[in-house]
Protein backbone atom coordinates (compact mmCIF):
# COMPACT_ATOMS: atom_id res chain seq x y z
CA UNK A 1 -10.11 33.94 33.05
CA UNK A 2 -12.04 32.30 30.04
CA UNK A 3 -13.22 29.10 30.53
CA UNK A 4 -12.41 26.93 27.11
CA UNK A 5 -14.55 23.48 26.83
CA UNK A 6 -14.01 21.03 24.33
CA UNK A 7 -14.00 17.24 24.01
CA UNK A 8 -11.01 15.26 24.64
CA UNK A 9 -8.16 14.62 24.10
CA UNK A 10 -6.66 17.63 26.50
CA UNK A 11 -3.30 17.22 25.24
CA UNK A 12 -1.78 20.46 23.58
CA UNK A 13 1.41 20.23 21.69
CA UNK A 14 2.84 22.60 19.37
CA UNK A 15 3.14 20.43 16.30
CA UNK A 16 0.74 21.28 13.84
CA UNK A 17 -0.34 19.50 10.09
CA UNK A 18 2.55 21.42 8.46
CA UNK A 19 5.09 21.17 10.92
CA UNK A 20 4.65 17.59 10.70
CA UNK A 21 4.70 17.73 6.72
CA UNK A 22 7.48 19.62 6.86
CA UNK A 23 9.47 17.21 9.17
CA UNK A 24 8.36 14.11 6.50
CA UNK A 25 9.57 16.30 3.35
CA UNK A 26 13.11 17.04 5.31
CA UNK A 27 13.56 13.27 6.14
CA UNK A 28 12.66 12.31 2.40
CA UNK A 29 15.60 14.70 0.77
CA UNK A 30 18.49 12.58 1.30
CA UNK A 31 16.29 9.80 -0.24
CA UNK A 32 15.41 12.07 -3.24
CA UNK A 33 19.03 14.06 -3.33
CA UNK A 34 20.40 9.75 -3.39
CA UNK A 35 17.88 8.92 -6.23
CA UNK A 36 18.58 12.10 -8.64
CA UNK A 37 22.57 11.81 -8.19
CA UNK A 38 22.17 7.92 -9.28
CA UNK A 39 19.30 7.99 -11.88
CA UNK A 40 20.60 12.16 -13.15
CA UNK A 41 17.98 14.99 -14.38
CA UNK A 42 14.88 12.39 -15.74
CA UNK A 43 14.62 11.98 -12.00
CA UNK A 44 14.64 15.35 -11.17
CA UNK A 45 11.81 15.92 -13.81
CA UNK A 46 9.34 13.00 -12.50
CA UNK A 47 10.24 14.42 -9.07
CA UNK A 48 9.25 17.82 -9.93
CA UNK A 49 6.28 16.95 -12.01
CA UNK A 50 5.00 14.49 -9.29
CA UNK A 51 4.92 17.03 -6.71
CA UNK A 52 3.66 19.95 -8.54
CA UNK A 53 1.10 17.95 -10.34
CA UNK A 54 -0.79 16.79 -6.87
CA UNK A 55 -0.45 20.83 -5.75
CA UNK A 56 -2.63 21.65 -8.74
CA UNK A 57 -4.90 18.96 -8.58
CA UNK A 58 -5.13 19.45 -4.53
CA UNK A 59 -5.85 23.11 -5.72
CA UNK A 60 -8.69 22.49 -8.55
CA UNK A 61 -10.21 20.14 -6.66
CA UNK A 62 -10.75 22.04 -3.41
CA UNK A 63 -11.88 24.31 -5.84
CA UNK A 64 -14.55 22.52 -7.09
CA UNK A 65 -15.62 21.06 -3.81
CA UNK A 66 -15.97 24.40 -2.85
CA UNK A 67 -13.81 23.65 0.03
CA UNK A 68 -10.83 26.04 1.75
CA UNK A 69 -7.91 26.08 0.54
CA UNK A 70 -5.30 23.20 2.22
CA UNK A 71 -2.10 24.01 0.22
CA UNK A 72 -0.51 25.73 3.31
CA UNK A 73 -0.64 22.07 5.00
CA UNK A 74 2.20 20.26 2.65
CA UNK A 75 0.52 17.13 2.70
CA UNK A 76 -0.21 17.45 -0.99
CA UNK A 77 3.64 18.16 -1.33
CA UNK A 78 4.39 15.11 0.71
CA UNK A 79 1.77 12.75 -1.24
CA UNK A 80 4.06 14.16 -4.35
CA UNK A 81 7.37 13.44 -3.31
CA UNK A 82 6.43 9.44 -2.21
CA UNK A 83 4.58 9.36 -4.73
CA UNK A 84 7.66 9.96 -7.30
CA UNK A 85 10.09 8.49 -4.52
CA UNK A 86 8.11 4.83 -6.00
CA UNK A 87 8.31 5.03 -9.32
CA UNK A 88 10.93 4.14 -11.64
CA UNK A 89 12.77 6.96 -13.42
CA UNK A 90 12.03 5.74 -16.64
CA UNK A 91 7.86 6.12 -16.57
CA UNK A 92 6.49 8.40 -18.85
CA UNK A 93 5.41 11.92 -17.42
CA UNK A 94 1.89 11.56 -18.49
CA UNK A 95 1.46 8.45 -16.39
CA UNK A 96 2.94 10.56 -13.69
CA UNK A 97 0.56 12.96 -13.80
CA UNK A 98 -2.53 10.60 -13.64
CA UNK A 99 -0.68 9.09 -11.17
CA UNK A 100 -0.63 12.46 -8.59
CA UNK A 101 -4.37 13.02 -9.70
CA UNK A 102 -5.51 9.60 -8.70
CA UNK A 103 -3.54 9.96 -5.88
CA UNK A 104 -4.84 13.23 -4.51
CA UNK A 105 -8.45 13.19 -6.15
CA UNK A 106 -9.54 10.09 -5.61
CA UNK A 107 -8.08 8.72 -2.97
CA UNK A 108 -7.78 11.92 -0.98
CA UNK A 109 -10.16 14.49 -1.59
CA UNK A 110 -13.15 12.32 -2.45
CA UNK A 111 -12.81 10.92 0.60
CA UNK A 112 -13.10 14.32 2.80
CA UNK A 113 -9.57 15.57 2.26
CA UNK A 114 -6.36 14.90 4.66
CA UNK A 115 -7.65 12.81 7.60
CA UNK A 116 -10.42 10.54 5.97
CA UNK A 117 -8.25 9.03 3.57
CA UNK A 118 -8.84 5.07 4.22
CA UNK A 119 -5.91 4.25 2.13
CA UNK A 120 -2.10 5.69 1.45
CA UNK A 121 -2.97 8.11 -1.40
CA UNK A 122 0.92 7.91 -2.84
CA UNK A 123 0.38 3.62 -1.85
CA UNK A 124 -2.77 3.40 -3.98
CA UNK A 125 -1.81 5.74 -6.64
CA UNK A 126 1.60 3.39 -7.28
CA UNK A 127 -0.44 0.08 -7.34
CA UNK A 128 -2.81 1.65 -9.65
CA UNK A 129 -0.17 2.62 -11.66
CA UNK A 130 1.52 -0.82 -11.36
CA UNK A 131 -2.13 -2.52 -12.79
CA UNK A 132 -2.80 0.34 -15.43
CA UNK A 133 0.39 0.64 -16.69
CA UNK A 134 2.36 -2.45 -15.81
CA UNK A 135 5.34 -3.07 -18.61
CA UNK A 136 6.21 1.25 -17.60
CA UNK A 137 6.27 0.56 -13.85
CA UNK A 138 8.57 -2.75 -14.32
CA UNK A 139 10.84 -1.08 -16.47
CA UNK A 140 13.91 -0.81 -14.76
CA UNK A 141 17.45 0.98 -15.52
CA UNK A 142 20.80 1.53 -13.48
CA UNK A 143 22.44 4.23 -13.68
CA UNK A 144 24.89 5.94 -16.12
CA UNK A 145 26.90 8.90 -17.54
CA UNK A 146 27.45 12.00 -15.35
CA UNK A 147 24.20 12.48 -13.02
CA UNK A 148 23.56 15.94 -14.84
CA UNK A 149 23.18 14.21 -18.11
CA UNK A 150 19.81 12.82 -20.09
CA UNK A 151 22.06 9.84 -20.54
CA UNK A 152 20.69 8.56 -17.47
CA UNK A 153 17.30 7.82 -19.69
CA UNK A 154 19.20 5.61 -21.70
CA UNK A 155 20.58 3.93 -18.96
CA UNK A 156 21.26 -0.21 -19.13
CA UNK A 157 17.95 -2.23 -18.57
CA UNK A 158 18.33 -3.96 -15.78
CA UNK A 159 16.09 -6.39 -13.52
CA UNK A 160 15.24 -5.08 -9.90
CA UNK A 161 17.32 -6.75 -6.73
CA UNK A 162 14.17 -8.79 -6.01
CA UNK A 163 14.65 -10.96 -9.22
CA UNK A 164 18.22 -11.23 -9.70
CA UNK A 165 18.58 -13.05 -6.06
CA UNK A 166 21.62 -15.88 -7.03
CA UNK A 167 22.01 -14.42 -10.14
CA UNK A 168 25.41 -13.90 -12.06
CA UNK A 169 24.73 -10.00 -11.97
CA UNK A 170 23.46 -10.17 -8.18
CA UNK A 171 24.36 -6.63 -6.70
CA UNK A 172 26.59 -6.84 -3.61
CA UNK A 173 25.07 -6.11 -0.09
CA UNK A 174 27.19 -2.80 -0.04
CA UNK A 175 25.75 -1.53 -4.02
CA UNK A 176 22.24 -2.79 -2.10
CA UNK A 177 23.04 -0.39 1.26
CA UNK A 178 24.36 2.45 -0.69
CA UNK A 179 21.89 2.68 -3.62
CA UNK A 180 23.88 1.10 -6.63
CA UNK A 181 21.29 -1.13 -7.75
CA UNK A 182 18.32 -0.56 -9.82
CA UNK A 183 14.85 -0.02 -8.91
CA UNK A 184 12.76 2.98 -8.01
CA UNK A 185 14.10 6.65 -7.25
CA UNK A 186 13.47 6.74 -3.85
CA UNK A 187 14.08 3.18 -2.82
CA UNK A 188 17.36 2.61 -4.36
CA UNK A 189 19.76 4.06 -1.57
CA UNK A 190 19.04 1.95 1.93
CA UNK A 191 21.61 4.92 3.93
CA UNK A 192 19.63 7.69 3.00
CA UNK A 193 16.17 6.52 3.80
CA UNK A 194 17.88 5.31 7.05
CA UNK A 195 19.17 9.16 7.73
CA UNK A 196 15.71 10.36 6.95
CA UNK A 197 14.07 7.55 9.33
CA UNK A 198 16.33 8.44 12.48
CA UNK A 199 15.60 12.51 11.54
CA UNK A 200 11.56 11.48 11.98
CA UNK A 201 12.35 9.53 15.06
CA UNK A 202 14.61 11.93 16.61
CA UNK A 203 12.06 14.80 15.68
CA UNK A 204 9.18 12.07 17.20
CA UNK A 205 7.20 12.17 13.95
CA UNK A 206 6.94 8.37 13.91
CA UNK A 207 7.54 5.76 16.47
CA UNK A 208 9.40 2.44 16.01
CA UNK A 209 7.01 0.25 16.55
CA UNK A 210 5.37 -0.55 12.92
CA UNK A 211 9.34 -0.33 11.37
CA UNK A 212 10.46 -2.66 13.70
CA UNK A 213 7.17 -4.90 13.64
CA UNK A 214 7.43 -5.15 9.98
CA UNK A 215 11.02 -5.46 9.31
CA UNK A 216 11.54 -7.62 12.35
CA UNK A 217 8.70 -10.10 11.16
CA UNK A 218 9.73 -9.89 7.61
CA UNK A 219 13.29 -11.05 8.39
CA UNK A 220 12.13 -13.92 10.88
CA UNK A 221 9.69 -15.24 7.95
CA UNK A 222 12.82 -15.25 5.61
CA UNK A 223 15.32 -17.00 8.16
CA UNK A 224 12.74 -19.98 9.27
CA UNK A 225 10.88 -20.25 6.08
CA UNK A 226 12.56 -18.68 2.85
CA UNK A 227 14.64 -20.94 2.54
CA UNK A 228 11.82 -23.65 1.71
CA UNK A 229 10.91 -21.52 -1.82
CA UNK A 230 13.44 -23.13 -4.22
CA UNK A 231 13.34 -19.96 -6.06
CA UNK A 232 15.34 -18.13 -3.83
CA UNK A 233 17.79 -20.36 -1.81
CA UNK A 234 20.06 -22.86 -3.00
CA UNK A 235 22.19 -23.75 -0.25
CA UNK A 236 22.90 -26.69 2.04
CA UNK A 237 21.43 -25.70 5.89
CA UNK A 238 23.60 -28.63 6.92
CA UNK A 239 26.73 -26.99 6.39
CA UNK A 240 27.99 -23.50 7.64
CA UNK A 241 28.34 -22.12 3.94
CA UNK A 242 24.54 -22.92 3.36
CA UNK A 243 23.61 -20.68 7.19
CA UNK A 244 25.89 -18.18 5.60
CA UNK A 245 23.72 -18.16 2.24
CA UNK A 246 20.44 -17.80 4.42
CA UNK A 247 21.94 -15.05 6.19
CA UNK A 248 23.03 -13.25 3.16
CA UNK A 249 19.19 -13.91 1.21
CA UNK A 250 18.18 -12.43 4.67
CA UNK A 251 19.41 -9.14 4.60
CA UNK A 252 19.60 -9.21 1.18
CA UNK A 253 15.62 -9.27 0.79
CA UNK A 254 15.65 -6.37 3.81
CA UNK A 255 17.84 -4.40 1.57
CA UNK A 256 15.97 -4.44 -1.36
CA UNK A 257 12.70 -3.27 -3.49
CA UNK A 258 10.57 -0.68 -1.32
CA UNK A 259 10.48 -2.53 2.20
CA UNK A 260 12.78 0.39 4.08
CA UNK A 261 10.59 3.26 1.78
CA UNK A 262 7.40 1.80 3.24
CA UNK A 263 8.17 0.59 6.55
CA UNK A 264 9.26 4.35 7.51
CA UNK A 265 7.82 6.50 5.31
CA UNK A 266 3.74 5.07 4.45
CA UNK A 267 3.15 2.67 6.82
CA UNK A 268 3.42 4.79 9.02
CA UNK A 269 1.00 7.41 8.06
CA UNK A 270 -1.15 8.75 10.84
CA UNK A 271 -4.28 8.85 9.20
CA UNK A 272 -4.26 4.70 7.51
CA UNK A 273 -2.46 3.34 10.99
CA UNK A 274 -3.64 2.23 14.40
CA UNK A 275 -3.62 4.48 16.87
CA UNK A 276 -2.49 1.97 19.91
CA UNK A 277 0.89 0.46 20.21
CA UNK A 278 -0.33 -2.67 20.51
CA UNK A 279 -2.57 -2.01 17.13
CA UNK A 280 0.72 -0.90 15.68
CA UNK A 281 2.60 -3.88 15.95
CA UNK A 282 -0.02 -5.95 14.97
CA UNK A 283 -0.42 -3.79 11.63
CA UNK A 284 3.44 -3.94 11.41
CA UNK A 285 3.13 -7.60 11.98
CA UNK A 286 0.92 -8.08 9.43
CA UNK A 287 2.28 -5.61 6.77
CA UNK A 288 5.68 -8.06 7.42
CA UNK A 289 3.79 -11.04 7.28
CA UNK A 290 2.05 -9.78 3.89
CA UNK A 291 5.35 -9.10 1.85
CA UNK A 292 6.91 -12.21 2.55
CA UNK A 293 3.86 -14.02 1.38
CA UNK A 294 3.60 -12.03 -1.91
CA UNK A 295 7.45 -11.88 -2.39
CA UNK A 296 8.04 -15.85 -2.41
CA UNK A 297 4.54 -17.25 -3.07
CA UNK A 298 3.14 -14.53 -5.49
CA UNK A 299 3.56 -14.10 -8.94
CA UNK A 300 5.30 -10.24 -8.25
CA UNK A 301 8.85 -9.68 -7.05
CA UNK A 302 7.58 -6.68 -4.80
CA UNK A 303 5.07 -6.66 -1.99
CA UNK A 304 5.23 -3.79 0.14
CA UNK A 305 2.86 -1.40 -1.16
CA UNK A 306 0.03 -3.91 -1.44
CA UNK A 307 0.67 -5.23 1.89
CA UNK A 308 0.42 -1.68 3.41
CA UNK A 309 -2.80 -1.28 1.59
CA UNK A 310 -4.58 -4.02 2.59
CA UNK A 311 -3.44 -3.33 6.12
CA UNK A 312 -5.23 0.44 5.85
CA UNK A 313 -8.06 -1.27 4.85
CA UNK A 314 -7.55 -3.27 8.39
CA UNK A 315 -6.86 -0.58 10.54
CA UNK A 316 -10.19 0.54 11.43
CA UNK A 317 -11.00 -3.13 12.78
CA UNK A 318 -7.50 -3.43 14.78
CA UNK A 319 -8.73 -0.26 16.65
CA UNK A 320 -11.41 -1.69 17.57
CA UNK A 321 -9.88 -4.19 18.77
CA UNK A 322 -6.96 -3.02 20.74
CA UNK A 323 -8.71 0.48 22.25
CA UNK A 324 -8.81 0.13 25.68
CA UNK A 325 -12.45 1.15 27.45
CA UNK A 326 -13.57 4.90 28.25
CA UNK A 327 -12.78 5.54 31.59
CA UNK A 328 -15.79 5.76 34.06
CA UNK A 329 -17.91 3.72 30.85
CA UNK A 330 -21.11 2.26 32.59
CA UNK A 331 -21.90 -1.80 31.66
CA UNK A 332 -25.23 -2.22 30.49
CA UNK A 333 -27.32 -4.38 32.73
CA UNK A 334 -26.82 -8.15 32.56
CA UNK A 335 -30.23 -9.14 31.45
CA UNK A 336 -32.15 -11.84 34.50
């Protein structure tokens, strides 16, 4: 019998880096398959260019680092797929590409590669994105013509969910739920990200507790205090009709922009999240708390990916705050 030692954790489990890559690209499809049958082939293209653009760059600059080859892992294929899963179908394929190698070059691979990332790499590489190239990234379309067609390019401009709140063109709660809307190619269709969440939960990728911290505090934020921002609500909390409006801004502001995308899919990345339960619903508290701020106090309709980002910044200091002590740790002497 051979005698193994190694530090702990003891725990072995068959799930591996690619497995778990594997599990995350499965869960995005329906997302992806939602976004390409509403926004046609331009999203196919951004799709395919994202992802193969951060498998070259992952490539080259492994390369370069004179490091071992991590293609086998999917991670970069993951960082591809969110990465073109936020932006709008519309952006030119160039900025795509910078996009991926900011994404996995900076953010990833000068950093150590997967695992000392500080940040989302697909998170940053959107907001960077959003400041470099800000008039491409707002540019939104709904769709139109067959979804096989380039008409789709030339679809109707169109302002995202998040701006056309009490609006004469206001998109139902149903167009919201099922993806009719404009807005990014990944976050349009609520269902299918909601498929893809329950496939990761069911397959324990992720655990509930950052969704439900930041959705849940989101939503309370809205009900007790979104209805104070004059921008947004309009109605009467003295009569029944103006509860119902508050109800209907609620899930409304759930429903739209990126907050299902990043609640599931990047804040809940292993590497930029807390490794404690308790640590997790603080970060999902705070992501929450974040994108309600920026939503009805900032000057941006959207909040989610800079409110994960700061939070990854966090994380290191809510571990330290919420890891419980080493068993059989020895207290320094109290001094006489």
């Amino acid at each position: 019998m051979k005698l193994q030692v190694s530090h702990s954790p003891h725990v072995r489990d068959k799930a591996t880096t690619q497995s778990i890559m594997l599990d995350v690209i499965i869960a995005l499809l329906p997302a992806t398959f939602a976004g390409w049958y509403y926004f046609g082939i331009r999203a196919v293209l951004v799709t395919l260019v994202s992802v193969v653009s951060c498998l070259i760059f992952e490539y080259i600059s492994r390369r370069v680092m004179k490091r071992n080859n991590t293609l086998y892992d999917l991670s970069a294929a993951v960082t591809g797929l969110l990465l073109a899963m936020n932006l709008p179908v519309t952006i030119p394929i160039y900025m795509v590409v910078i996009g991926a190698c900011f994404a996995i070059v900076v953010v990833k691979q000068m950093f150590g590669g997967i695992g000392n990332n500080f940040v989302n790499p697909a998170i940053a590489a959107r907001i960077f994105l959003v400041i470099a190239f800000p008039k491409a990234m707002t540019s939104w379309t709904i769709h139109s013509g067959a979804w096989y067609s380039f008409k789709s390019v030339d679809a109707v401009s169109s302002a995202t969910p998040l701006t056309s709140l009490g609006a004469s063109n206001e998109p139902s709660l149903w167009s919201l739920f099922i993806g009719d809307k404009a807005g990014c190619i990944g976050e349009v269709c609520i269902l299918a990200l909601l498929i893809g969440a329950l496939y990761l939960m069911f397959r324990h990728v992720i655990r509930p507790w950052i969704p439900a911290a930041f959705i849940g505090t989101f939503f309370i934020l809205v009900f007790f205090f979104g209805h104070t921002n004059v921008l947004h609500f309009t109605g009467d909390l003295t009569t029944s009709s103006g509860w119902e409006m508050l109800f209907h801004e609620c899930l409304y502001m759930l429903l739209s922009g990126g907050l299902i995308l990043g609640a599931f899919f990047m804040a809940t990345d292993y590497v930029t999240s807390p490794l404690t339960v308790k640590g997790k619903l603080i970060f999902g508290a705070g992501c929450g708390i974040l994108t309600f701020l920026i939503r009805y106090y900032g000057n941006m309709a959207e909040g989610v990916s800079f409110s994960i980002l700061l939070m990854n910044i966090l994380t290191p200091h809510i571990d330290e705050w919420t890891m419980g002590k080493p068993f059989g740790e020895v207290k320094e002497n109290a001094k006489a």
